[in-house]
Protein backbone atom coordinates (compact mmCIF):
# COMPACT_ATOMS: atom_id res chain seq x y z
CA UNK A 1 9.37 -28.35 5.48
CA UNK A 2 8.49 -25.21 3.56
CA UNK A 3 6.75 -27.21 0.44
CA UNK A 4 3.68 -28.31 1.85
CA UNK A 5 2.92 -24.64 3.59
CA UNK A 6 -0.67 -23.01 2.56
CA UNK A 7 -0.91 -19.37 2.56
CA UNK A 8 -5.13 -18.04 3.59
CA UNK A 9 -6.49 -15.47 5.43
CA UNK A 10 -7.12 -16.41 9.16
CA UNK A 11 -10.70 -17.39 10.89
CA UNK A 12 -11.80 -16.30 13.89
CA UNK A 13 -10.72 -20.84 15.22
CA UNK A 14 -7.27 -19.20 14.24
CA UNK A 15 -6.96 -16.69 17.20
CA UNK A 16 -5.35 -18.90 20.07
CA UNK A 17 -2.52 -19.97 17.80
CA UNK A 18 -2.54 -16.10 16.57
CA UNK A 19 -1.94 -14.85 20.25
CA UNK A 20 0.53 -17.53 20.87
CA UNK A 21 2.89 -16.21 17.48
CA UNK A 22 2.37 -12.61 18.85
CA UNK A 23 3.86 -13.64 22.54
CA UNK A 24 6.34 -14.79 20.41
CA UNK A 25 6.78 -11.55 18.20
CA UNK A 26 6.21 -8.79 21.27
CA UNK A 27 9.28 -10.78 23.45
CA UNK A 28 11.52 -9.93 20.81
CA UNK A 29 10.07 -5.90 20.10
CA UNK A 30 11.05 -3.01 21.96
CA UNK A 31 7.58 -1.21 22.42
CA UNK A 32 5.36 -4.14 22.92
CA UNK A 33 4.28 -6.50 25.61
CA UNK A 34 2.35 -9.88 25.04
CA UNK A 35 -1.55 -9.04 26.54
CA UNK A 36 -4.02 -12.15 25.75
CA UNK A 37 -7.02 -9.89 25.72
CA UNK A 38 -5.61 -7.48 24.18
CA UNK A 39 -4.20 -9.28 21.63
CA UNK A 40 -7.67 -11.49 21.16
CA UNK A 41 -9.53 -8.10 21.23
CA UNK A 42 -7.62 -6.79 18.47
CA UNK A 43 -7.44 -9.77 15.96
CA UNK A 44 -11.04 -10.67 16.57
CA UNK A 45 -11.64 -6.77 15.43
CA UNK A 46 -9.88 -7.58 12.25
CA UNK A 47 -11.02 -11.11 11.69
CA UNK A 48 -14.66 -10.39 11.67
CA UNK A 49 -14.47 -6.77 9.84
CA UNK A 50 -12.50 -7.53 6.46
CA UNK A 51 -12.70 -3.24 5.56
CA UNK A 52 -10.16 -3.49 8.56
CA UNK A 53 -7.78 -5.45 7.45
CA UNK A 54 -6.53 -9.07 6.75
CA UNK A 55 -4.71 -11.20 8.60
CA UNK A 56 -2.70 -14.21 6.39
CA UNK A 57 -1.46 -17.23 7.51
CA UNK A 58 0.86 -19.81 6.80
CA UNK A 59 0.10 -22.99 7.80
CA UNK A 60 1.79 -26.48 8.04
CA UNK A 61 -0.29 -29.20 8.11
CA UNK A 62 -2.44 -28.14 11.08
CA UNK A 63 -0.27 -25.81 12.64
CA UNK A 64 -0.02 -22.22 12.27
CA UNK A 65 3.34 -21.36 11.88
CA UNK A 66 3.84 -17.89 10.77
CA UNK A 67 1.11 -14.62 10.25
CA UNK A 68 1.17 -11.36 8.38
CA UNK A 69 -1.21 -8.30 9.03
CA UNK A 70 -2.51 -5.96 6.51
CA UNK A 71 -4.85 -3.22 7.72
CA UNK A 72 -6.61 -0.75 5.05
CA UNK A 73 -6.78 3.01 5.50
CA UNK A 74 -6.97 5.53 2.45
CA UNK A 75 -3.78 7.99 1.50
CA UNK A 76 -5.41 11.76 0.56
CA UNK A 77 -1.80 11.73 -1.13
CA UNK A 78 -2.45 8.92 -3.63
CA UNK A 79 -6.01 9.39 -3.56
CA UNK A 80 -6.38 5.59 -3.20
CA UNK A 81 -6.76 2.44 -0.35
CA UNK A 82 -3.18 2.13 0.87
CA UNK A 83 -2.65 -0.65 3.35
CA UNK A 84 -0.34 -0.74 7.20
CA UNK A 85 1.81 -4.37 7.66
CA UNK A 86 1.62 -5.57 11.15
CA UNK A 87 2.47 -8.58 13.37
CA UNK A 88 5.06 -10.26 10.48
CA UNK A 89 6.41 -13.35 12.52
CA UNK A 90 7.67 -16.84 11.80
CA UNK A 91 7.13 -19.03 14.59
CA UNK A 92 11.27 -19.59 15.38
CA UNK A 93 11.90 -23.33 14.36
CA UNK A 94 10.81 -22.16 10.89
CA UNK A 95 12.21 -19.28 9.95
CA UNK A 96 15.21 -18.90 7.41
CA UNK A 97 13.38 -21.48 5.06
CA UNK A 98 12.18 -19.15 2.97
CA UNK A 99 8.59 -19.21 4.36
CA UNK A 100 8.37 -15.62 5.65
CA UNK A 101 9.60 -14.51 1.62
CA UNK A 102 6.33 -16.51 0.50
CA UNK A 103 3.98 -15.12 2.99
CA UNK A 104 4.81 -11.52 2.50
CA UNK A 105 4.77 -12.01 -0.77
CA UNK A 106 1.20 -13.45 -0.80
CA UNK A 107 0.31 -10.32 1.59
CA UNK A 108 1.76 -8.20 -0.82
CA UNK A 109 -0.34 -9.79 -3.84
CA UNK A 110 -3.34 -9.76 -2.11
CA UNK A 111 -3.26 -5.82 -1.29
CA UNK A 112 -2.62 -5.37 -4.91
CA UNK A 113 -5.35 -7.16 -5.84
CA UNK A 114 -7.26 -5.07 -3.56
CA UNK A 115 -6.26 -1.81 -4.75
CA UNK A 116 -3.85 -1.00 -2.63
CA UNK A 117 -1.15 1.73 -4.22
CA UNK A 118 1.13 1.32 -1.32
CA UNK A 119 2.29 -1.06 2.12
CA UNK A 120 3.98 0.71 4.61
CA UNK A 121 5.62 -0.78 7.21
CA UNK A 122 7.24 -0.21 11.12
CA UNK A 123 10.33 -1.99 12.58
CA UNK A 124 12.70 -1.74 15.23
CA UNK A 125 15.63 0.52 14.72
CA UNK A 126 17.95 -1.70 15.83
CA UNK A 127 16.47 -5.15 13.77
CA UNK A 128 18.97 -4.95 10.80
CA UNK A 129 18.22 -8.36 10.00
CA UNK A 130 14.23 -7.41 9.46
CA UNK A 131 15.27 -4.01 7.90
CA UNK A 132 17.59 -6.19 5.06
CA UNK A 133 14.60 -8.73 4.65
CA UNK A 134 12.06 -6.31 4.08
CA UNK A 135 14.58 -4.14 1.76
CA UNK A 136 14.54 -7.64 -0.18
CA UNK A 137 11.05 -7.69 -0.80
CA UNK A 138 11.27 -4.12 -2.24
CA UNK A 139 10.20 -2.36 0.37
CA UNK A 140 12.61 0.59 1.10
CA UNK A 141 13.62 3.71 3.84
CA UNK A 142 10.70 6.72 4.22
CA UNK A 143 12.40 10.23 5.54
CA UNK A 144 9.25 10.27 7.38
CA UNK A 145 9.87 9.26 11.04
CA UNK A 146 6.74 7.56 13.04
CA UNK A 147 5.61 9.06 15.84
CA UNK A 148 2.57 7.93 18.74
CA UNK A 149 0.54 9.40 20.75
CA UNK A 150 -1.73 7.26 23.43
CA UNK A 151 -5.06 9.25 24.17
């Protein structure tokens, strides 16, 4: 396990198994709830209009096992296509083997590649555990604070 995973960017055939990872991710989040149509509204939006974003995939064999959002927006501050990570999850019988490392990591590749001068990230206040993986990767603490508002 682990050495024969592909890395690509998901289809629009890859939304049911999409759906089923983010039931999986929104059970364990504080803000989120699973919502099928929702959910298959909102990756079909990104799927079929690449200037939104990419979705990337890691695959075994057939299976999806693990997905990574990227969605592009442009920072006035840099003055350059900076890019939002959303949705990271390893389906659970795969994670700590490294897989999640090598998918961000692809992710991350792939928005430099595409001019991105920056990846910003949200997570949970209380997931240490995602907090120290991400710090791994390079990623590291904004004094900027996020903040919603639903129209």
């Amino acid at each position: 396990m682990g050495d024969t995973v592909s890395f690509m960017v998901a289809g629009t055939e890859d939304i049911p198994a999409l759906i089923g990872l983010l039931g999986e991710l929104f059970g364990q989040e504080a803000e989120f709830v699973p919502d099928r149509a929702a959910q298959e509204r909102g990756l079909g939006m990104i799927i079929n209009d690449p200037a939104i974003g990419e979705i990337f995939i890691a695959k075994e064999a057939d299976s999806i096992i693990g997905m990574a959002n990227l969605l592009y927006t442009v920072s006035t501050a840099l003055g350059a296509r900076v890019a939002i990570l959303e949705d990271v999850i390893i389906s659970e019988g795969y994670r700590s083997k490294g897989i999640g490392q090598k998918l961000l990591q692809h992710a991350m590749t792939q928005a430099k590649e595409n001019g991105c001068k920056r990846i910003t990230l949200l997570t949970d206040r209380d997931n240490i555990q995602g907090q120290t993986f991400y710090r791994k990767l390079g990623f590291s603490d904004s004094d900027m604070i996020p903040m919603r508002y639903f129209p």
